[in-house]
N, C-alpha and C. Protein backbone atom coordinates (compact mmCIF):
# COMPACT_ATOMS: atom_id res chain seq x y z
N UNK A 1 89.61 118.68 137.84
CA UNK A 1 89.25 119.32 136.60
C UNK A 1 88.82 118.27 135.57
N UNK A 2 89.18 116.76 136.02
CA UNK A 2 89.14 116.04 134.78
C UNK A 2 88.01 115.45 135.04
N UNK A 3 87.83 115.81 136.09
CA UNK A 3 86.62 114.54 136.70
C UNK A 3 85.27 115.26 136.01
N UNK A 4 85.40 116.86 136.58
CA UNK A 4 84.63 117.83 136.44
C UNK A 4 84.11 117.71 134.68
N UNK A 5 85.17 117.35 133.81
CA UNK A 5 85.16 117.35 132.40
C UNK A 5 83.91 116.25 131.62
N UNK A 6 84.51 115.19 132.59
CA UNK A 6 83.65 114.13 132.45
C UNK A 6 82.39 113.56 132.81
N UNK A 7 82.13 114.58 133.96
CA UNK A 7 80.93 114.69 134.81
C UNK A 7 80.06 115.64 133.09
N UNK A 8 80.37 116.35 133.06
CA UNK A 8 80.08 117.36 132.12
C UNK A 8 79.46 116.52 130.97
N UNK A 9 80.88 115.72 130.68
CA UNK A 9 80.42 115.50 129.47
C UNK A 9 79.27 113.78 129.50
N UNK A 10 79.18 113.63 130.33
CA UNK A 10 78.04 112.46 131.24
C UNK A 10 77.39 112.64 130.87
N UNK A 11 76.84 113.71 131.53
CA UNK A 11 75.49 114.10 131.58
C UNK A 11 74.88 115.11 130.69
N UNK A 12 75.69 115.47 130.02
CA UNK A 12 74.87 115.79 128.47
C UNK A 12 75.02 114.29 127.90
N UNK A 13 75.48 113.73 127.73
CA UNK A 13 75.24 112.14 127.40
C UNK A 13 73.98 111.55 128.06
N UNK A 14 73.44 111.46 129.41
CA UNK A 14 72.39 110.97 129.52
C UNK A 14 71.58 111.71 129.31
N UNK A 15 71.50 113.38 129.70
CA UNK A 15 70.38 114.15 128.97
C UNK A 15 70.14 114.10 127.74
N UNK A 16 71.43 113.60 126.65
CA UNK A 16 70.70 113.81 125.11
C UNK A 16 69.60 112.95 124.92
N UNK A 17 68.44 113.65 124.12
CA UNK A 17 67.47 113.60 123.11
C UNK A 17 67.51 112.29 122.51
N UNK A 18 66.90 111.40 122.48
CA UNK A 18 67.13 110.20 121.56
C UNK A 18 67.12 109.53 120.09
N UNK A 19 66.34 111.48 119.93
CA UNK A 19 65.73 111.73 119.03
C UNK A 19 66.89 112.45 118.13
N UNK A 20 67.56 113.37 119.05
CA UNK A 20 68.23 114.18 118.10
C UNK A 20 69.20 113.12 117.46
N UNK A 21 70.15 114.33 116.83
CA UNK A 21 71.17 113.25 115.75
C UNK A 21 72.46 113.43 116.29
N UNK A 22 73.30 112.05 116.29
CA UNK A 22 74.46 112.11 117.42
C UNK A 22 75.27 113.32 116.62
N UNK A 23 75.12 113.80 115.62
CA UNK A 23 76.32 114.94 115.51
C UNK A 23 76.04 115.72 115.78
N UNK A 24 74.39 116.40 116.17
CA UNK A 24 74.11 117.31 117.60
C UNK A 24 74.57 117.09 118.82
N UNK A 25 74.68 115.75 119.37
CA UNK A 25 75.11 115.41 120.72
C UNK A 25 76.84 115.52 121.01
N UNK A 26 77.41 114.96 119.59
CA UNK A 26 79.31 115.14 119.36
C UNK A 26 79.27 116.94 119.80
N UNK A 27 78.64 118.08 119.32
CA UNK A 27 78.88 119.11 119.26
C UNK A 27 78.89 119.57 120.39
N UNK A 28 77.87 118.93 121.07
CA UNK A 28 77.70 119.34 122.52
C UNK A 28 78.85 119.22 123.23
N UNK A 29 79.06 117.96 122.96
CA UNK A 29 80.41 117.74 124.27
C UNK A 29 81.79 118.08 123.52
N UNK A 30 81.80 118.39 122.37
CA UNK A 30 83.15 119.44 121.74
C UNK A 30 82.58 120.60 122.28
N UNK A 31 81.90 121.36 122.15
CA UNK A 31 82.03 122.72 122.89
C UNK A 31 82.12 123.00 124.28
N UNK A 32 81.48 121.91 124.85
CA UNK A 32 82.01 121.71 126.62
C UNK A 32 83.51 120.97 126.68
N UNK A 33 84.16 120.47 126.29
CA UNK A 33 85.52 120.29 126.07
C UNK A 33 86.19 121.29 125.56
N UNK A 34 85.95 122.42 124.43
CA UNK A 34 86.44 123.46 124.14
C UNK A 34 86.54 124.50 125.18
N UNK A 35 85.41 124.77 125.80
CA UNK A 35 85.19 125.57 126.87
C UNK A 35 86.30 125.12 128.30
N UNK A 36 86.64 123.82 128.61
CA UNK A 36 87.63 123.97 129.64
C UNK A 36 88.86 123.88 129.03
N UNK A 37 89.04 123.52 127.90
CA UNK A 37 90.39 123.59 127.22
C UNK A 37 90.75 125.38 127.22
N UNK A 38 89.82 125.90 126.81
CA UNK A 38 90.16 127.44 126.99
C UNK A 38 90.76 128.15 128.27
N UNK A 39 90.10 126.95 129.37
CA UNK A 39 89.94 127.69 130.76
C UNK A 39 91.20 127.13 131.14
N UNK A 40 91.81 125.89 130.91
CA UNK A 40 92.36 125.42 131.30
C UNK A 40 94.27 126.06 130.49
N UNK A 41 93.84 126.49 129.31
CA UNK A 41 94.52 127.19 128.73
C UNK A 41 94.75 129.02 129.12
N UNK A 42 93.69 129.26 129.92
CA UNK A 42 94.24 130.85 130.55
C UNK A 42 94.71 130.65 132.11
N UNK A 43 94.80 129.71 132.24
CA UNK A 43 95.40 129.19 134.02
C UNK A 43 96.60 128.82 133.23
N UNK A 44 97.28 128.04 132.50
CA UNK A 44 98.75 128.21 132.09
C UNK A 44 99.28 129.68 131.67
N UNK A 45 99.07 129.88 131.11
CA UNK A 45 99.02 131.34 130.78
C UNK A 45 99.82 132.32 132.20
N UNK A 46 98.27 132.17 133.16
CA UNK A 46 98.67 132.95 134.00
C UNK A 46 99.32 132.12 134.75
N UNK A 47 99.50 131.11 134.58
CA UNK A 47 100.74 130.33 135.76
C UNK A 47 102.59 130.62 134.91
N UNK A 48 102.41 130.50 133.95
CA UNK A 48 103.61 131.37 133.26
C UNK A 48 104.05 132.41 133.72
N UNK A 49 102.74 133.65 133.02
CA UNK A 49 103.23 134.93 133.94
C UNK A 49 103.82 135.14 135.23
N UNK A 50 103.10 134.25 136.13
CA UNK A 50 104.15 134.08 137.87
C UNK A 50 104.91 133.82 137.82
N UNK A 51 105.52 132.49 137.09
CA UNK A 51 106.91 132.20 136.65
C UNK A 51 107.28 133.19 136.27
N UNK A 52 107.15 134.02 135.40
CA UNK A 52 108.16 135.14 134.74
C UNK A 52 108.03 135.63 135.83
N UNK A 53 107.40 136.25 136.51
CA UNK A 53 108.20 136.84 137.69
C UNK A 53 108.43 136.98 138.86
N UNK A 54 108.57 135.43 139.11
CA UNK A 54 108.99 134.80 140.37
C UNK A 54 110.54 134.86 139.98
N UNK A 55 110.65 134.55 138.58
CA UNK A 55 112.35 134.36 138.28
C UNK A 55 112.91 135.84 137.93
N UNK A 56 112.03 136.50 137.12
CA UNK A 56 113.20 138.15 137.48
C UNK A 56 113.06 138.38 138.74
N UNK A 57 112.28 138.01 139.93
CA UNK A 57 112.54 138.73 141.49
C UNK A 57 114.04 137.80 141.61
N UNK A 58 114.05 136.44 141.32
CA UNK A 58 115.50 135.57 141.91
C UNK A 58 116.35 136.09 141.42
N UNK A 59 115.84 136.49 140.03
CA UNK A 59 117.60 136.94 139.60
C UNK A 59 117.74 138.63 139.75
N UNK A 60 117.12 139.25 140.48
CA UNK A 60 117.40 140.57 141.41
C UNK A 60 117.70 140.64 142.75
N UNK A 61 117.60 139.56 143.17
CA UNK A 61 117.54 138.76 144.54
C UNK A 61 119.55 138.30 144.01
N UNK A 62 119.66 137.37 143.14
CA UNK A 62 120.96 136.78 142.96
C UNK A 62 122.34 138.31 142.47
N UNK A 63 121.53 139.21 141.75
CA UNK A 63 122.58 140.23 141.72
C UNK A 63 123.06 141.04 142.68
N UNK A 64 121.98 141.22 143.45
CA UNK A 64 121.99 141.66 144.68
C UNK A 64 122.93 141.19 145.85
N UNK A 65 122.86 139.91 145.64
CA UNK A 65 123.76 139.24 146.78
C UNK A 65 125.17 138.99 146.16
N UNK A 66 125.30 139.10 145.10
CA UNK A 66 126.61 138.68 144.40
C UNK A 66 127.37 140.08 145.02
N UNK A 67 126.54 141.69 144.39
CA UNK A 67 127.20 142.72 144.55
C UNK A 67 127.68 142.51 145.84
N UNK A 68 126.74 142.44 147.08
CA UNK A 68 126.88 142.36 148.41
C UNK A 68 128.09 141.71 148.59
N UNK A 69 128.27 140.57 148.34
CA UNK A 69 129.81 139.30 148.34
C UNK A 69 131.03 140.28 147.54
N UNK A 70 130.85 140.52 146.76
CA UNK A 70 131.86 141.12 145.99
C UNK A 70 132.28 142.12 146.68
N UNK A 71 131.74 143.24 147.50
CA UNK A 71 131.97 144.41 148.25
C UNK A 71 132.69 143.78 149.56
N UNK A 72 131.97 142.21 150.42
CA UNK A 72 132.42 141.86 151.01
C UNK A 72 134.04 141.02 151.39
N UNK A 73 134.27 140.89 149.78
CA UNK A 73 135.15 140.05 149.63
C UNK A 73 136.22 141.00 149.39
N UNK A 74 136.13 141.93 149.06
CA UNK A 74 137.03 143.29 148.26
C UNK A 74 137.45 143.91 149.34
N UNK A 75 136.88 143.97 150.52
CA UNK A 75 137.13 145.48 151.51
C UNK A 75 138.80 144.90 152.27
N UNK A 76 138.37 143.31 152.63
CA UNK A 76 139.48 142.88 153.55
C UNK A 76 140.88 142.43 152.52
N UNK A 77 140.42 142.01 151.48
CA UNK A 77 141.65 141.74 150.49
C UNK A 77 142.11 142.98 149.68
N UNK A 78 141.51 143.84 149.63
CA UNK A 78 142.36 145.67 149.38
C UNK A 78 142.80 145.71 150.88
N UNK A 79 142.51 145.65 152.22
CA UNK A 79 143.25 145.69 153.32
C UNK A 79 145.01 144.61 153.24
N UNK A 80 144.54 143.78 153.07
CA UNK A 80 145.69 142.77 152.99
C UNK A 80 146.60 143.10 151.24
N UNK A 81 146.10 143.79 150.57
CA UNK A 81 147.19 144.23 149.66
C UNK A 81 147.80 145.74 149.71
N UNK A 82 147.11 146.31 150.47
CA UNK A 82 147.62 147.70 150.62
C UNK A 82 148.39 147.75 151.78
N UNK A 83 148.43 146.85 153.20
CA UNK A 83 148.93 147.18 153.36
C UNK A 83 150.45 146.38 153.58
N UNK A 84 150.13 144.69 152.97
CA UNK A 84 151.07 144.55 152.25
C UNK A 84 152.44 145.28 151.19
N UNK A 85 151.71 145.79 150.80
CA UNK A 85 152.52 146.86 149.91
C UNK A 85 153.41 148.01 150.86
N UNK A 86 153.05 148.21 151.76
CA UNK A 86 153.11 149.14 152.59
C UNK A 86 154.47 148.56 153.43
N UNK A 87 154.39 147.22 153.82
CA UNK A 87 155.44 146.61 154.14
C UNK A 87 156.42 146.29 153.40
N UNK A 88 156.30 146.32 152.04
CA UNK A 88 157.40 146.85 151.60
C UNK A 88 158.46 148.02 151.42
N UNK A 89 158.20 148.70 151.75
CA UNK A 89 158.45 150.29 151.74
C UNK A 89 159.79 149.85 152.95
N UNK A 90 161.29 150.41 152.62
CA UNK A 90 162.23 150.27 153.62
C UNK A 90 162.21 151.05 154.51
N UNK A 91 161.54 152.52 154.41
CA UNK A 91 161.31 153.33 155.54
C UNK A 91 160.36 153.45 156.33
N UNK A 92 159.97 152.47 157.51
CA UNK A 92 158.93 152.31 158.15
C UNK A 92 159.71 151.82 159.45
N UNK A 93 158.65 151.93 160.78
CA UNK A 93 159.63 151.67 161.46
C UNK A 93 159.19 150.26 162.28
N UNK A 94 159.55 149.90 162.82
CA UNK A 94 159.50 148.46 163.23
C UNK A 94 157.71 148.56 164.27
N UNK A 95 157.67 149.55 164.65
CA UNK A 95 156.08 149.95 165.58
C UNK A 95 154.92 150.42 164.35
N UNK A 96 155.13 150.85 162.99
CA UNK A 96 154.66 151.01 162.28
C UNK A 96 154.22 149.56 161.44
N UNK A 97 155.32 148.44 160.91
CA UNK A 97 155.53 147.29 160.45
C UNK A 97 155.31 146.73 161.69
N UNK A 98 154.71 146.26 162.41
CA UNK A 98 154.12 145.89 163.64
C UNK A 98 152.41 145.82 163.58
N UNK A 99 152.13 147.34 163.56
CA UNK A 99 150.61 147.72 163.06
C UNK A 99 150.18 147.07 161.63
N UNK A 100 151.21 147.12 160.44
CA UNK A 100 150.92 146.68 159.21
C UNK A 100 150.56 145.19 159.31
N UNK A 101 151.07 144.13 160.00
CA UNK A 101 151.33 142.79 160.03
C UNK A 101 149.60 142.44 161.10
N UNK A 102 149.35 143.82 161.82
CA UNK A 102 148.09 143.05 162.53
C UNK A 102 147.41 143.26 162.09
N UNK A 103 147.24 144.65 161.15
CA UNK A 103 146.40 145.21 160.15
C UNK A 103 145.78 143.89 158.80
N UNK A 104 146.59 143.11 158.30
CA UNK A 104 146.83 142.24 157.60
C UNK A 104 146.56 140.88 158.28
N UNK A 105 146.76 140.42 159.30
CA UNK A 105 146.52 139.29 159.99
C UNK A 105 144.63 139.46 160.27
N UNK A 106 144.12 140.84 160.62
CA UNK A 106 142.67 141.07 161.05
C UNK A 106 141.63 140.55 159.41
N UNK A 107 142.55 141.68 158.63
CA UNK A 107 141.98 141.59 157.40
C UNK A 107 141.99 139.68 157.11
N UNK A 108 142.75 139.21 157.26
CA UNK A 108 142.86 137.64 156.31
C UNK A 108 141.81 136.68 157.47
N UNK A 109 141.61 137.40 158.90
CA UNK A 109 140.80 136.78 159.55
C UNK A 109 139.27 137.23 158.93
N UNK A 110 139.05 138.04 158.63
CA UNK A 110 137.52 138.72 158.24
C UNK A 110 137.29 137.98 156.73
N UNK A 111 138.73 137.69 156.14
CA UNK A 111 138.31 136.99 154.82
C UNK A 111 138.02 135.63 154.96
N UNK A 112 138.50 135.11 155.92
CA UNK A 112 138.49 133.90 155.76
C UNK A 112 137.03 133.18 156.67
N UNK A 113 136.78 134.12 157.86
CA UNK A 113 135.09 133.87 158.19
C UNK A 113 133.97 134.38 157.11
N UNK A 114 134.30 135.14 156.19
CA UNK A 114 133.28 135.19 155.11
C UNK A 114 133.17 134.15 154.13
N UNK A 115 134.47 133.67 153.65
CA UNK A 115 134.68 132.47 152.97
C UNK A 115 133.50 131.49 154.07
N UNK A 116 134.25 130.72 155.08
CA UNK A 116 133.43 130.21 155.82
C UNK A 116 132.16 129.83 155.70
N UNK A 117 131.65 131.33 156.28
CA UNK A 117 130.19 131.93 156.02
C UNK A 117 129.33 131.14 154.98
N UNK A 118 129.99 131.65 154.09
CA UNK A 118 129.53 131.25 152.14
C UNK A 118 129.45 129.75 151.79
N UNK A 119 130.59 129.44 152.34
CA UNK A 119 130.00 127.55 152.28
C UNK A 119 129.61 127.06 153.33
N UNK A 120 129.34 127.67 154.58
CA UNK A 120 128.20 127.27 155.15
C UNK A 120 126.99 127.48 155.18
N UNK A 121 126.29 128.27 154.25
CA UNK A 121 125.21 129.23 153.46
C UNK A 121 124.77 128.16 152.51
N UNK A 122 125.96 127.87 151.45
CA UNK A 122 125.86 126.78 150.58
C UNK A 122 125.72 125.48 150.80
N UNK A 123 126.32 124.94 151.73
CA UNK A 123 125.89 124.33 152.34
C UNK A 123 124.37 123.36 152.85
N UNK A 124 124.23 124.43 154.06
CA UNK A 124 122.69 124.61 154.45
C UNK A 124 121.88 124.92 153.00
N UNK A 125 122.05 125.34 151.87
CA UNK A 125 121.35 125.24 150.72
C UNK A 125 120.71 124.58 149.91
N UNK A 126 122.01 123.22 150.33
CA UNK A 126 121.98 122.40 149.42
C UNK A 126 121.60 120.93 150.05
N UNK A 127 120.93 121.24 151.46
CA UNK A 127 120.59 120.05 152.48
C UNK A 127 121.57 119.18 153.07
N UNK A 128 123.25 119.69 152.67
CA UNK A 128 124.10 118.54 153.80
C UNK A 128 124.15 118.90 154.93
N UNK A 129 123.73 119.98 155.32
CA UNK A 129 123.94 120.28 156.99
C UNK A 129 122.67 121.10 157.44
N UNK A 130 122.22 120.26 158.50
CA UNK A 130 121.30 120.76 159.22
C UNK A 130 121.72 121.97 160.74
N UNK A 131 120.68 122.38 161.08
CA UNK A 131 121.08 123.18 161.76
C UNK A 131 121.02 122.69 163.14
N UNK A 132 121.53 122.74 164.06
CA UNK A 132 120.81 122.52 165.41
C UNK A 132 121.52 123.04 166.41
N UNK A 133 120.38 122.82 167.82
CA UNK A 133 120.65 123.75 169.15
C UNK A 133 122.41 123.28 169.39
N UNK A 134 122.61 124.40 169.73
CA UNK A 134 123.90 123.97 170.74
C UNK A 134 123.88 124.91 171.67
């Protein structure tokens, strides 16, 4: 673009008139400098606008996945407090408090491969770990 500017403004330099008067020739190459300053000024413009919404798609993209985590993180730890709670209760019977304890052992396994999951997500995000065949 800059080269293009200067090419421009060249060669109305060697085409000017020798005759005319250099503040005809200054005008020339201010209005061909005005002219890509304009152009060059509606390409920011519209390179903005993409930015604006390249970043509301991320941050519909980031609520999205938060809700997703949050639902994920909630289902197995309401498992492990309910039925925690449940083991408290003195009237239960030892085959019932049996089921509660694997019920609770499954749940803290599902929490803890999502945890996992998430910093290995983050991880791979953030370039310390590569992926490879095994």
């Amino acid at each position: 673009m800059m080269v293009k500017k200067f090419l421009n403004w060249f060669m109305i330099y060697l085409s000017q008139d020798k005759n005319k008067p250099q503040s005809e020739y200054l005008k020339e190459a201010h209005n061909s400098i005005s002219e890509s300053y304009e152009e060059l000024l509606e390409k920011v413009q519209r390179l903005e606008r993409v930015l604006e919404e390249k970043t509301r798609i991320a941050d519909e993209l980031k609520s999205a996945f938060l809700r997703n985590v949050n639902h994920e993180i909630r289902t197995p730890m309401n498992s492990i407090v309910g039925f925690t709670s449940l083991l408290d209760h003195g009237d239960i019977t030892d085959d019932q408090r049996s089921k509660f304890v694997e019920n609770i052992k499954k749940s803290s396994q599902q929490f803890l491969k999502l945890i996992d999951d998430l910093v290995e997500a983050s991880l791979l995000d953030s370039g310390y770990t590569k992926i490879t065949k095994g």
